[in-house]
C-alpha atoms as a PDB file:
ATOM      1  CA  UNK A   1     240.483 127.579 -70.794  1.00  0.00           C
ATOM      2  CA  UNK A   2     238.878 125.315 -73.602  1.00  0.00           C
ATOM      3  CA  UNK A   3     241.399 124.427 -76.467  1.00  0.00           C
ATOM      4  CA  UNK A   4     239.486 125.951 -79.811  1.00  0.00           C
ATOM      5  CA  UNK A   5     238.579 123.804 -82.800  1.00  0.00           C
ATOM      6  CA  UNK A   6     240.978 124.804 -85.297  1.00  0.00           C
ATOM      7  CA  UNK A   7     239.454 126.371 -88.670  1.00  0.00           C
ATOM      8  CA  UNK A   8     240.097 123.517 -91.463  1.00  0.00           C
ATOM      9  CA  UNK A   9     242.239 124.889 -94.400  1.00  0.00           C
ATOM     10  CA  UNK A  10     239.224 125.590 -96.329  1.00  0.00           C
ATOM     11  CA  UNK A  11     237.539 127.853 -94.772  1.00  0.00           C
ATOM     12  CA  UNK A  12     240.226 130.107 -94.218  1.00  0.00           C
ATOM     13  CA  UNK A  13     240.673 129.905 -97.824  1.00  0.00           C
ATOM     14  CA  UNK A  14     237.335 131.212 -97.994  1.00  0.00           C
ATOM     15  CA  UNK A  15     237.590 133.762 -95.873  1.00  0.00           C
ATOM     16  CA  UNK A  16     240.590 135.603 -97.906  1.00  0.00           C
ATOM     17  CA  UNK A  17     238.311 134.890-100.889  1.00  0.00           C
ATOM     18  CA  UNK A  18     235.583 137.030 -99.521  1.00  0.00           C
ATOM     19  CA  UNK A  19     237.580 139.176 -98.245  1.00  0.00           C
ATOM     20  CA  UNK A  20     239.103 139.576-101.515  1.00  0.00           C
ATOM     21  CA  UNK A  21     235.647 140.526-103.197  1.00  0.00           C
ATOM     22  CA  UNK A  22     235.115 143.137-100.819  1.00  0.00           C
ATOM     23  CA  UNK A  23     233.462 141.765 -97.715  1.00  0.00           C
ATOM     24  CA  UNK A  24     233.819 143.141 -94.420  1.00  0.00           C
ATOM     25  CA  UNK A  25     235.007 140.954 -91.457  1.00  0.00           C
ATOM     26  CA  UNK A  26     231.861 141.214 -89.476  1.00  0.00           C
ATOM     27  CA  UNK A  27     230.325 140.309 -93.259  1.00  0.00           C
ATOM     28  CA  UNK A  28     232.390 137.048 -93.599  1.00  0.00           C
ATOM     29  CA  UNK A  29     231.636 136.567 -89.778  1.00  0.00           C
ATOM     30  CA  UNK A  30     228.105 135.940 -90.246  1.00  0.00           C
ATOM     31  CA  UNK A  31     227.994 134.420 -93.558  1.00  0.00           C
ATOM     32  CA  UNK A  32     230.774 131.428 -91.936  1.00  0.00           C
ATOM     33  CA  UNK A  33     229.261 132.106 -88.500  1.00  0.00           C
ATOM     34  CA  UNK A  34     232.738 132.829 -86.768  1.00  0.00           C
ATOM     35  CA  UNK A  35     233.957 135.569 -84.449  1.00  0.00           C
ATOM     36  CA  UNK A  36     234.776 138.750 -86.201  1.00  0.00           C
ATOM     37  CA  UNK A  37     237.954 138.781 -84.382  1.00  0.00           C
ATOM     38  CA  UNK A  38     238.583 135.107 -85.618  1.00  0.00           C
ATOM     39  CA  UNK A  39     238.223 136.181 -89.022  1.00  0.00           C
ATOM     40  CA  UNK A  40     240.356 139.125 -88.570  1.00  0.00           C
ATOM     41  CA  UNK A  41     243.346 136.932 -87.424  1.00  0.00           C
ATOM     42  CA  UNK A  42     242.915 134.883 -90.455  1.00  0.00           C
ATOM     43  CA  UNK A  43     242.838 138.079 -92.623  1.00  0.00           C
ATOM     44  CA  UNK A  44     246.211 139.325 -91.257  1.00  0.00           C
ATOM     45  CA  UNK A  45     247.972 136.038 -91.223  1.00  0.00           C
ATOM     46  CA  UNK A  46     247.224 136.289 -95.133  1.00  0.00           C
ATOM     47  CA  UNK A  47     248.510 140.045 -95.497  1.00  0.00           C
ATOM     48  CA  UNK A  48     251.772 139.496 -93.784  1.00  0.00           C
ATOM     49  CA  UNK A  49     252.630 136.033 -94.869  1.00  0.00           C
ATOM     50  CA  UNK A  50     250.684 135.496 -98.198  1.00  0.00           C
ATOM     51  CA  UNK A  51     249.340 132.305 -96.878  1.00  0.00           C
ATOM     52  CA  UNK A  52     246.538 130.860 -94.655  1.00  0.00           C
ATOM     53  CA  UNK A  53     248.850 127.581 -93.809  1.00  0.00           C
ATOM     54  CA  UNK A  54     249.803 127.256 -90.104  1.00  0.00           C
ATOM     55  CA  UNK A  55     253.170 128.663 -89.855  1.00  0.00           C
ATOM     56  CA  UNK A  56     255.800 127.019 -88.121  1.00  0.00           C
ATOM     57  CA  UNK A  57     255.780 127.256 -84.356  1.00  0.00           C
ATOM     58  CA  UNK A  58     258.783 128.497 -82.338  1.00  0.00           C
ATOM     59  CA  UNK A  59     259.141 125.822 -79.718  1.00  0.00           C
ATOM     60  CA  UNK A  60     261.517 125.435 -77.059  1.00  0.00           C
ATOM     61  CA  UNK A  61     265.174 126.223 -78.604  1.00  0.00           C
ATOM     62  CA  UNK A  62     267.277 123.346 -80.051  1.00  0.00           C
ATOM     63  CA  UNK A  63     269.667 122.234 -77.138  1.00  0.00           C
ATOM     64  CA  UNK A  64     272.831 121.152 -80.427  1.00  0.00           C
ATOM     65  CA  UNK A  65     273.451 124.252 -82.176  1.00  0.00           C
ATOM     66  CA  UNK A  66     273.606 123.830 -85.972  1.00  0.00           C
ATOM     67  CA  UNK A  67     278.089 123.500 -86.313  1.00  0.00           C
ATOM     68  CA  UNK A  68     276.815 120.833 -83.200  1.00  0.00           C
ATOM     69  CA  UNK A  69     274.468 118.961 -85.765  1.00  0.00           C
ATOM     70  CA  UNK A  70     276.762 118.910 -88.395  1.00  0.00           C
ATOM     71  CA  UNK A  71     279.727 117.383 -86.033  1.00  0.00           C
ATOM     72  CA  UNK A  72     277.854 114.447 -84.991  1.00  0.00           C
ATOM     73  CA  UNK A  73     276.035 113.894 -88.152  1.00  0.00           C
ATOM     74  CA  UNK A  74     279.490 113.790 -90.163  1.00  0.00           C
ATOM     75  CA  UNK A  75     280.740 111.538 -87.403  1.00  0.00           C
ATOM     76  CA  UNK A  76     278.016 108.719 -87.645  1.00  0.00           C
ATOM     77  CA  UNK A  77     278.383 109.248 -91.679  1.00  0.00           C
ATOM     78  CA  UNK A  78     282.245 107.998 -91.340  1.00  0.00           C
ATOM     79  CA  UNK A  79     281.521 105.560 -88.887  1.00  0.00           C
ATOM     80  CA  UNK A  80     277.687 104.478 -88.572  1.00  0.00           C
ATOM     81  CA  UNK A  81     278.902 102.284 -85.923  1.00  0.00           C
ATOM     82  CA  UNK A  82     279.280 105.342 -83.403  1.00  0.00           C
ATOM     83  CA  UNK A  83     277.114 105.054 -80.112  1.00  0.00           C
ATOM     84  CA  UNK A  84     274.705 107.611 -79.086  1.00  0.00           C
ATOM     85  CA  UNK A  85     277.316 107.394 -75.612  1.00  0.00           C
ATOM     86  CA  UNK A  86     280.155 108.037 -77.960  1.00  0.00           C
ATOM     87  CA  UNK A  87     278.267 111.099 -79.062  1.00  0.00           C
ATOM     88  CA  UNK A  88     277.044 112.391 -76.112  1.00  0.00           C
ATOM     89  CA  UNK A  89     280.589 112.416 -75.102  1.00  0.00           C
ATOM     90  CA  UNK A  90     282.232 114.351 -77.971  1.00  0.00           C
ATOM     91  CA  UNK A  91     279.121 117.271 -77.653  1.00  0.00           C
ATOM     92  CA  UNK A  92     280.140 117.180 -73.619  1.00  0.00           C
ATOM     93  CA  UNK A  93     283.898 117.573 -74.403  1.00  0.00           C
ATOM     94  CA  UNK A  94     282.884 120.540 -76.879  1.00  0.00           C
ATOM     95  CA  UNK A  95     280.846 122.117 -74.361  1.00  0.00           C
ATOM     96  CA  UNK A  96     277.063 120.368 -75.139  1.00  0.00           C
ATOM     97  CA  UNK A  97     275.574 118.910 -72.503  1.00  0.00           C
ATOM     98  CA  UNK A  98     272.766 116.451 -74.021  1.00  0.00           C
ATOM     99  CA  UNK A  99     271.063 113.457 -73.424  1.00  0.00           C
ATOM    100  CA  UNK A 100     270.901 110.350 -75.642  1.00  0.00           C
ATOM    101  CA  UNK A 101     267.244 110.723 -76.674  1.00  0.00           C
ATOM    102  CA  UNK A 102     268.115 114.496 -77.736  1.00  0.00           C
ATOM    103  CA  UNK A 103     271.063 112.818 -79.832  1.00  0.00           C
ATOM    104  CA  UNK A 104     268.274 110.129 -81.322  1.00  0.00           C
ATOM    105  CA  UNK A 105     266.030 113.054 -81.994  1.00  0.00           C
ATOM    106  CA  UNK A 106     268.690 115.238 -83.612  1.00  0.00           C
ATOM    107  CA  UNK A 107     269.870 112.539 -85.871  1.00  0.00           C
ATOM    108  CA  UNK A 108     266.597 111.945 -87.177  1.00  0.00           C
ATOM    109  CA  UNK A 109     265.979 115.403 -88.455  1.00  0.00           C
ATOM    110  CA  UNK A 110     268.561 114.496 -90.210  1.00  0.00           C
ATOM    111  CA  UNK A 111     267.208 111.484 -91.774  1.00  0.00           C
ATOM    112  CA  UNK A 112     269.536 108.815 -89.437  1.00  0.00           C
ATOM    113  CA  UNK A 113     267.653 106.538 -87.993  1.00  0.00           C
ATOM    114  CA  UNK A 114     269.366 103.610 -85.628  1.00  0.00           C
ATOM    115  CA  UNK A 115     268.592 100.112 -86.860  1.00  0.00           C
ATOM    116  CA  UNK A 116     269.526  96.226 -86.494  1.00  0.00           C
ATOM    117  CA  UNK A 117     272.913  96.170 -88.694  1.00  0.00           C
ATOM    118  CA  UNK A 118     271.885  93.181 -91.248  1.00  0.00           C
ATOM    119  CA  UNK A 119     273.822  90.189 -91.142  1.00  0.00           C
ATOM    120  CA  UNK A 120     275.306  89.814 -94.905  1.00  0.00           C
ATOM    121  CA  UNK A 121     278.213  87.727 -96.080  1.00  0.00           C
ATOM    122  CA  UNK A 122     281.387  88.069 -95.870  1.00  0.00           C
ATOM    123  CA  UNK A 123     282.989  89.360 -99.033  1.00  0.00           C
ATOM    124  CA  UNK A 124     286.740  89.896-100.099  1.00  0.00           C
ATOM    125  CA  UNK A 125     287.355  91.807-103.439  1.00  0.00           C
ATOM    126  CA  UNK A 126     287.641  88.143-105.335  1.00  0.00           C
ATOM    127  CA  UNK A 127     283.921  87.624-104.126  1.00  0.00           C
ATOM    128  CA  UNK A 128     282.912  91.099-105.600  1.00  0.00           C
ATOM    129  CA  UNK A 129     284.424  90.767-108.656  1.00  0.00           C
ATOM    130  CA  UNK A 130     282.689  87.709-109.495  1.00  0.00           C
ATOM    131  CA  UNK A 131     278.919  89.256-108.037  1.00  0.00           C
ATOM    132  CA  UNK A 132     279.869  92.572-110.606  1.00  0.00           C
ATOM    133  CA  UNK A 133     280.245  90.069-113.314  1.00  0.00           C
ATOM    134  CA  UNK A 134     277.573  88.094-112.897  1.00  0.00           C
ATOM    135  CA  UNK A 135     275.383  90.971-112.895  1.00  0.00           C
ATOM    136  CA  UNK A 136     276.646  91.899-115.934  1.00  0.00           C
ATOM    137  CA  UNK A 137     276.006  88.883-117.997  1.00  0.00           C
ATOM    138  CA  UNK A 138     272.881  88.453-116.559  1.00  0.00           C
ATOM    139  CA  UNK A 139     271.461  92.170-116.767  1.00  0.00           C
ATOM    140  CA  UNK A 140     269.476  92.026-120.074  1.00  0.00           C
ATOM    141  CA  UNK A 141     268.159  88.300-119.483  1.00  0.00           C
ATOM    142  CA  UNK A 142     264.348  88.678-120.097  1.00  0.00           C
ATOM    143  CA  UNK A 143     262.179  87.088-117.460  1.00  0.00           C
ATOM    144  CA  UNK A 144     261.757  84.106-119.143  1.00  0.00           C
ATOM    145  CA  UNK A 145     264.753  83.024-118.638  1.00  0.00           C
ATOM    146  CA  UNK A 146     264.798  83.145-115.537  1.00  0.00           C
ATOM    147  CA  UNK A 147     261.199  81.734-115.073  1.00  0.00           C
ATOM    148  CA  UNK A 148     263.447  78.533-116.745  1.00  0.00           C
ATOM    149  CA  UNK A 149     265.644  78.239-113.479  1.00  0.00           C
ATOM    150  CA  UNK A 150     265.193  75.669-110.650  1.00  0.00           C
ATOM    151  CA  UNK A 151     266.666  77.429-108.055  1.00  0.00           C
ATOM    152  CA  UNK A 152     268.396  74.753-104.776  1.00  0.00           C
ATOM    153  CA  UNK A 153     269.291  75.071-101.300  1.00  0.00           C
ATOM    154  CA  UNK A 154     269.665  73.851 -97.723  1.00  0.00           C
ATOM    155  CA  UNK A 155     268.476  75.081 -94.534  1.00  0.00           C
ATOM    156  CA  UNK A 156     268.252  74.213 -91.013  1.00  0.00           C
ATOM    157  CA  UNK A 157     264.870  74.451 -89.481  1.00  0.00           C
ATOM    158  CA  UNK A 158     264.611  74.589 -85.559  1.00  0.00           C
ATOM    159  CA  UNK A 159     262.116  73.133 -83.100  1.00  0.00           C
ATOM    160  CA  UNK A 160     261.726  75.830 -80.325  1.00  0.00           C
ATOM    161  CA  UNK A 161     264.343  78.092 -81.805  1.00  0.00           C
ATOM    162  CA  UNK A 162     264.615  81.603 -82.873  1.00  0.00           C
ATOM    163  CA  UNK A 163     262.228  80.773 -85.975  1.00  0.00           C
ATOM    164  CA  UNK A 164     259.396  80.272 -83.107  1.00  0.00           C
ATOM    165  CA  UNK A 165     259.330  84.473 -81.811  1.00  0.00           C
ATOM    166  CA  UNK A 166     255.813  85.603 -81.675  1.00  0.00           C
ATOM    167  CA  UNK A 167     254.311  88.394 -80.217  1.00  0.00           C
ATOM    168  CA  UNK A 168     251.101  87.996 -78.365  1.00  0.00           C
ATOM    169  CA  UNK A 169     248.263  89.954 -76.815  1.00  0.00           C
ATOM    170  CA  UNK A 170     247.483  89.631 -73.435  1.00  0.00           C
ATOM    171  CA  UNK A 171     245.745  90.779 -70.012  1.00  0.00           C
ATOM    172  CA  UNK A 172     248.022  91.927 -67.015  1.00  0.00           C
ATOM    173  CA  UNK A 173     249.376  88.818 -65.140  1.00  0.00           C
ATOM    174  CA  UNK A 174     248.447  86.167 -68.039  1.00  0.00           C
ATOM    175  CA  UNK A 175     252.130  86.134 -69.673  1.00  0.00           C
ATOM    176  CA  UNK A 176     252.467  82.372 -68.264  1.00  0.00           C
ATOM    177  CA  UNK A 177     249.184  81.484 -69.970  1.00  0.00           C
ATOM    178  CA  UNK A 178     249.698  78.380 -71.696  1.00  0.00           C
ATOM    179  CA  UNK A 179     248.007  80.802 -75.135  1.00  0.00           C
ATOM    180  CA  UNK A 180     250.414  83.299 -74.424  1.00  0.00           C
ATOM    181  CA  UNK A 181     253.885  81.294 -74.043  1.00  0.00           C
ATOM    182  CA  UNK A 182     256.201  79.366 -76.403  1.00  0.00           C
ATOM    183  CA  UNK A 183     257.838  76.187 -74.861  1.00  0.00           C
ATOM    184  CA  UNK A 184     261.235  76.090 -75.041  1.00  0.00           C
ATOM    185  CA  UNK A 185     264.049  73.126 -73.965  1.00  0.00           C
ATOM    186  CA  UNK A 186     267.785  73.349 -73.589  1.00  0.00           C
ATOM    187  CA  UNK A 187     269.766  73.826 -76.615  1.00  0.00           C
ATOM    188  CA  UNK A 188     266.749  74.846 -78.479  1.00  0.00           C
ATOM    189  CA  UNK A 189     265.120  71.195 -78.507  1.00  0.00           C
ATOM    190  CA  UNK A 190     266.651  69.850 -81.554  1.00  0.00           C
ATOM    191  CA  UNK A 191     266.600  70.618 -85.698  1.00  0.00           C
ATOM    192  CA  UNK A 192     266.117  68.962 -88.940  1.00  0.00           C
ATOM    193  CA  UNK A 193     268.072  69.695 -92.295  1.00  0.00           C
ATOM    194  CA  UNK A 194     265.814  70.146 -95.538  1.00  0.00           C
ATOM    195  CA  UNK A 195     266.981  70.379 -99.185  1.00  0.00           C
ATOM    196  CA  UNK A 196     264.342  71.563-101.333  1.00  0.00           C
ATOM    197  CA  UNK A 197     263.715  73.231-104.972  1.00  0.00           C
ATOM    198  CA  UNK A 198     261.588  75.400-106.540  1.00  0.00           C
ATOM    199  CA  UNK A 199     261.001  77.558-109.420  1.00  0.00           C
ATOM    200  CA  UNK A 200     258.514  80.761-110.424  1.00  0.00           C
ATOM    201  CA  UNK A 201     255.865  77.987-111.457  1.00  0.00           C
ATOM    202  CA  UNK A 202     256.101  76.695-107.723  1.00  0.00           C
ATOM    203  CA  UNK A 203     257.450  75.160-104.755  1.00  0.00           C
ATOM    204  CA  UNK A 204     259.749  71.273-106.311  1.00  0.00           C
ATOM    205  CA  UNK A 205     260.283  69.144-103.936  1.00  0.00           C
ATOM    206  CA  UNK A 206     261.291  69.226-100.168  1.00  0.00           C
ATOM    207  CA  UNK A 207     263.127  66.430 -98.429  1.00  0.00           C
ATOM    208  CA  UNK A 208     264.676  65.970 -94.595  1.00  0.00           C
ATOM    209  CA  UNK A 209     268.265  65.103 -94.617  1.00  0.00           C
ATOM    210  CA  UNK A 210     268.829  63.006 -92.227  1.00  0.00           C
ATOM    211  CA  UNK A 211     272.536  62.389 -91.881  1.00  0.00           C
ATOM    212  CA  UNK A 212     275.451  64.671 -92.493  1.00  0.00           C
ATOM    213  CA  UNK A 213     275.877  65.445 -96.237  1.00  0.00           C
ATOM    214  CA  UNK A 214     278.597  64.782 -98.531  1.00  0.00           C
ATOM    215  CA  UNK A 215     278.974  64.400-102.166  1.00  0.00           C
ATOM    216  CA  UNK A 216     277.589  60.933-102.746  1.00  0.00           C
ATOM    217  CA  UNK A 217     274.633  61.804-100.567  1.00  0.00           C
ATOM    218  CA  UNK A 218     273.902  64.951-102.208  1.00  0.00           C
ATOM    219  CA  UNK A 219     273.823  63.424-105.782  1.00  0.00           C
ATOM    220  CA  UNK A 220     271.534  60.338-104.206  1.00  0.00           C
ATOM    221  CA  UNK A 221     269.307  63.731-103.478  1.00  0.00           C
ATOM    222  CA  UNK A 222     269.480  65.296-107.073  1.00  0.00           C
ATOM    223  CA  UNK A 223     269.191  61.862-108.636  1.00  0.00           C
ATOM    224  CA  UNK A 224     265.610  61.050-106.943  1.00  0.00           C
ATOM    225  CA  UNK A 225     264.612  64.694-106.617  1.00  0.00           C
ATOM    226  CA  UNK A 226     265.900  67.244-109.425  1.00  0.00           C
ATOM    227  CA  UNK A 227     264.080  65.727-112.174  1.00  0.00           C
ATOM    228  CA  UNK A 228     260.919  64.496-110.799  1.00  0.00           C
ATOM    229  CA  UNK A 229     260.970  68.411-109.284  1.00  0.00           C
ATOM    230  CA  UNK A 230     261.125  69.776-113.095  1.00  0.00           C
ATOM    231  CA  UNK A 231     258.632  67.635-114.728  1.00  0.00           C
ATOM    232  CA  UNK A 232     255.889  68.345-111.857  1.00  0.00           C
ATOM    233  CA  UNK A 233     256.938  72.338-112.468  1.00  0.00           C
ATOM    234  CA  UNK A 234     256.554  71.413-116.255  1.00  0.00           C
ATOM    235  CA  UNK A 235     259.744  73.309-117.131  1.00  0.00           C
ATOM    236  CA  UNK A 236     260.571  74.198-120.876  1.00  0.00           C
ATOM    237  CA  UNK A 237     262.981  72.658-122.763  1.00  0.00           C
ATOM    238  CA  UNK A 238     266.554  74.013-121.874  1.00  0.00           C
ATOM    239  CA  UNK A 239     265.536  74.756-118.493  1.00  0.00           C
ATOM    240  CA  UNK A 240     268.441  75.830-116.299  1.00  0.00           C
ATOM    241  CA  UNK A 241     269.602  74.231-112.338  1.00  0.00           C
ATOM    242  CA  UNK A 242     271.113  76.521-109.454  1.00  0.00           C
ATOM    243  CA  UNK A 243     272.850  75.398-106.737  1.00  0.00           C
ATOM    244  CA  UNK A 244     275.669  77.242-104.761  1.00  0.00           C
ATOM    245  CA  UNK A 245     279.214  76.439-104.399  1.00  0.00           C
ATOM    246  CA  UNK A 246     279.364  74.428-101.037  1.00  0.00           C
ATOM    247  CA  UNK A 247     281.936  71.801-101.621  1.00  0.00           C
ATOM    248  CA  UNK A 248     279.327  69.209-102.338  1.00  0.00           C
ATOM    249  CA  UNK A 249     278.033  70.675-105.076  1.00  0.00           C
ATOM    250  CA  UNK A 250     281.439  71.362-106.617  1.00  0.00           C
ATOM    251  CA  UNK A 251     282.812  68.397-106.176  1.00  0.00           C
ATOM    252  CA  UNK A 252     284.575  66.424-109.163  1.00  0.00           C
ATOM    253  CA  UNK A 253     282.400  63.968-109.220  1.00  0.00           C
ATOM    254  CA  UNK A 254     279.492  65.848-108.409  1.00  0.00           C
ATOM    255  CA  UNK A 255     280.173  68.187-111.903  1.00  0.00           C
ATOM    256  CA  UNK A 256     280.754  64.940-113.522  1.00  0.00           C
ATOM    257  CA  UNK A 257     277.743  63.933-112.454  1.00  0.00           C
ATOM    258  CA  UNK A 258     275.591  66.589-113.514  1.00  0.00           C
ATOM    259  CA  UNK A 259     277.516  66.961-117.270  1.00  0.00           C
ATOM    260  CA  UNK A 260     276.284  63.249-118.013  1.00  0.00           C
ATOM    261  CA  UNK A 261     273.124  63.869-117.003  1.00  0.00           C
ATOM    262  CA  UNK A 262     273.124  66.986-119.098  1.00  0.00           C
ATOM    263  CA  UNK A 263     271.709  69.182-116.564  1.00  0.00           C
ATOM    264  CA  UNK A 264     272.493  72.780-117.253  1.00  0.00           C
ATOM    265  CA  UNK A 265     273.793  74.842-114.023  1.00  0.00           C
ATOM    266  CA  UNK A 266     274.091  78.350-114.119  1.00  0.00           C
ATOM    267  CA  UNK A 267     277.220  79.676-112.732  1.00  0.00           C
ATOM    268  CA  UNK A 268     276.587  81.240-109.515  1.00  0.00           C
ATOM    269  CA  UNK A 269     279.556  83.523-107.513  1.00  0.00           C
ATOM    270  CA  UNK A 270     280.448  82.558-104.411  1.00  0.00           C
ATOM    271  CA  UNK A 271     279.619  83.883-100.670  1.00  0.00           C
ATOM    272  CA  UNK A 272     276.184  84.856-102.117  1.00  0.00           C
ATOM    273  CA  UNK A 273     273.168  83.550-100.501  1.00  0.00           C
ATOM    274  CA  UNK A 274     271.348  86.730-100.560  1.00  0.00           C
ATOM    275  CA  UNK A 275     271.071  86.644-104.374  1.00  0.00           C
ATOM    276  CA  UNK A 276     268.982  82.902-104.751  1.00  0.00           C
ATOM    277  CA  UNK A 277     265.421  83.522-104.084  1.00  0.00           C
ATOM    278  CA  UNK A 278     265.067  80.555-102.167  1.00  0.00           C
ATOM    279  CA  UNK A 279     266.597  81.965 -99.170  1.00  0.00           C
ATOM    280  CA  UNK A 280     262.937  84.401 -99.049  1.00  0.00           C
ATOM    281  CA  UNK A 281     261.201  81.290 -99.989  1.00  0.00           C
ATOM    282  CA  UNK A 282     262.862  79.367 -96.491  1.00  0.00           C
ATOM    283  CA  UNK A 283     261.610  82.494 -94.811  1.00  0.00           C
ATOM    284  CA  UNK A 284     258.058  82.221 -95.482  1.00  0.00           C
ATOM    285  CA  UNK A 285     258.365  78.705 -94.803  1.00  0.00           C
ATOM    286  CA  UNK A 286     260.097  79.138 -91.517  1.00  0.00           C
ATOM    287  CA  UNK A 287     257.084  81.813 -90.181  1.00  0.00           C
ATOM    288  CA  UNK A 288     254.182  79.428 -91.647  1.00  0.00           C
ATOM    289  CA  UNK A 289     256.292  76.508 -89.223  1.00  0.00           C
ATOM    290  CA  UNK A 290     256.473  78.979 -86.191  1.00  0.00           C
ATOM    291  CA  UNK A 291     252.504  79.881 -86.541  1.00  0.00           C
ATOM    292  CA  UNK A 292     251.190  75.986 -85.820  1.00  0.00           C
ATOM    293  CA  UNK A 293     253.765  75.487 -83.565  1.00  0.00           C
ATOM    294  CA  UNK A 294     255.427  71.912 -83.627  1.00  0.00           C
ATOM    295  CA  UNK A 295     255.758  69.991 -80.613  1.00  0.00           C
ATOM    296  CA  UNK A 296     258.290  67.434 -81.389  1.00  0.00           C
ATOM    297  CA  UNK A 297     260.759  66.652 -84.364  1.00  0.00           C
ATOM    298  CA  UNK A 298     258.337  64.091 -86.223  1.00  0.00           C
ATOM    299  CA  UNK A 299     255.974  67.234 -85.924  1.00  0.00           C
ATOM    300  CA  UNK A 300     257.928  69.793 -87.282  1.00  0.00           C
ATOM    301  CA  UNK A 301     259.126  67.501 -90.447  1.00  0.00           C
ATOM    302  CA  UNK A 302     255.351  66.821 -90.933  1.00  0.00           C
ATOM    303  CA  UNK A 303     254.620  70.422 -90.942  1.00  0.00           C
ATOM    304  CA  UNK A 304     257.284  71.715 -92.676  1.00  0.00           C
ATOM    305  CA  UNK A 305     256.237  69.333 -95.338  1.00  0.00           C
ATOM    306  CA  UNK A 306     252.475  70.737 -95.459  1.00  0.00           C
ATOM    307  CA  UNK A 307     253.230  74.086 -95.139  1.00  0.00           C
ATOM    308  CA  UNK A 308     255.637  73.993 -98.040  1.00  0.00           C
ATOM    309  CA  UNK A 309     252.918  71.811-100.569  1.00  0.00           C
ATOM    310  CA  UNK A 310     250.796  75.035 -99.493  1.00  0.00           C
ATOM    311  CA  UNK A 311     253.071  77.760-100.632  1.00  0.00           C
ATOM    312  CA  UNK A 312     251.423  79.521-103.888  1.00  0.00           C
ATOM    313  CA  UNK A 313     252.737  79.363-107.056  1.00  0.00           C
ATOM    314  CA  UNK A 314     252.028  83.184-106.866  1.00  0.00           C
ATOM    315  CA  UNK A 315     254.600  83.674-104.221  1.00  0.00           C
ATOM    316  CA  UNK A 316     257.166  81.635-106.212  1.00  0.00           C
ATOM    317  CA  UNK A 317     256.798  83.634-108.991  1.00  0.00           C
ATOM    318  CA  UNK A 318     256.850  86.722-107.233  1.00  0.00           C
ATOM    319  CA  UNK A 319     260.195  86.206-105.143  1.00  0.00           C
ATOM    320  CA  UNK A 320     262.059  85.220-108.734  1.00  0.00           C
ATOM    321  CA  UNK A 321     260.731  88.358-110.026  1.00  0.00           C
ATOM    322  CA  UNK A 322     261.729  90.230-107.537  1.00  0.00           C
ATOM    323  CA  UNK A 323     264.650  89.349-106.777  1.00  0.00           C
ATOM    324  CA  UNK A 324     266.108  89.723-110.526  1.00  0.00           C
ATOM    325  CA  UNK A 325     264.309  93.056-111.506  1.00  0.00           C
END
């Protein structure tokens, strides 16, 4: 038997309206050219329930009863950890046989949903004392201010690595298509080291680091890079520098370095990477690398280095505002 169209939500309005006025069904049949026993249905629906909207349908019966819900649903909220196995288990001990789709299901009724646990760093209550207090000095800055910071970092950029997933289309039996494959080497075919700057005028400048870092290296980099970086952003007067608290940028000498210079740092709290904006900004970078693909080190350096002149002073600004709304 043919499924029927199903009458749209206005016209059974309609049809309670004339019905309302006084019309008969066979009436309101004619005038909406529908079955009088279509119309009928409609009228019923309205005088029992008060509403033309499809009511909800029965279905087969839920296989966890409701105290069933609420165990596993107060177990994943004390430990979000739990397995769908783990659950499965407890319902079969209590008498539930399910499977673990039915426990997916369930769970997202209940507005769980299983996802990737983000990687975030490690803090100890030290760490979160000094996050809670920078927030609070900084919550009423205006945006200005921090349109006035040059934010810093250091990143590791791989050449066949993890930053090169894609996802393709592709015909049955073409996944070794050279269009459709990503070449890869033992131990991920190598990596360069950037340092690089920016601020919500734009990307500063990006440089390959070459040899292992230490202090004396790392103030070579500021010397030749932090200022010329600043005046090609045109920052204001008083503008402020960010960099985190590796040991390099610590360092005695480093500090000493900076004061006689009279660059102005903003205090930062440690273990907290996911509060500079720069670490969103190595993101974008990262996919626009991935996209053309590098072949070889040289390559990827050259790339990185075009892709990062290319980034819009639109984005800059964005991530900075975002990231201290």
């Amino acid at each position: 038997m043919a499924k029927t169209k199903e009458l749209s939500k206005d016209t059974r309005n309609k049809i309670v309206d004339l019905h309302q006025v006084g019309k008969t069904e066979s009436a309101i049949g004619k005038q909406l050219g529908l079955k009088k026993s279509t119309v009928g249905a409609i009228i019923r629906k309205w005088k029992t329930y008060k509403t033309t909207d499809n009511l909800p349908r029965s279905g087969a019966p839920r296989k966890i009863s409701p105290r069933g819900v609420k165990m596993i649903t107060r177990t994943v909220s004390k430990n979000p950890r739990t397995t769908r196995g783990d659950l499965v288990n407890d319902l079969q001990r209590a008498g539930t046989k399910v499977t673990k789709p039915t426990i997916s299901n369930t769970l997202r009724r209940q507005g769980l949903k299983s996802c990737s646990a983000r990687r975030v760093p490690l803090l100890k209550p030290v760490h979160v004392q000094a996050r809670l207090k920078f927030a609070r000095e900084h919550l009423d800055d205006p945006d200005e201010d921090w349109e006035n910071v040059i934010w810093s970092d250091e990143t590791k950029i791989e050449l066949f690595g993890k930053n090169s997933t894609r996802r393709v289309w592709r015909t049955k039996n073409a996944e070794l298509h050279p269009k459709n494959t990503i070449p890869t080497v033992k131990h991920g075919g190598g990596n360069i080291m950037l340092w690089g700057c920016f601020s919500a005028k734009g990307p500063g400048r990006l440089i390959r680091v070459k040899e292992r870092m230490n202090g004396a290296m790392y103030r070579e980099i500021l010397s030749e890079n932090l200022l010329p970086s600043a005046r090609a952003l045109k920052m204001k007067r008083g503008w402020v520098f960010q960099h985190d608290n590796d040991p390099k940028h610590t360092a005695r000498a480093t500090k000493e370095w900076l004061r006689k210079k009279h660059f102005k740092v903003l205090e930062w709290p440690s273990q907290s990477p996911d509060l500079n904006p720069i670490e969103n900004l190595w993101r974008e970078l990262k996919v626009r690398v991935a996209q053309r693909q590098p072949q070889n080190i040289t390559a990827l350096e050259e790339i990185c280095m075009e892709e990062w002149a290319k980034i819009p002073a639109t984005v800059c600004e964005n991530l900075v505002k975002t990231e201290n709304v």
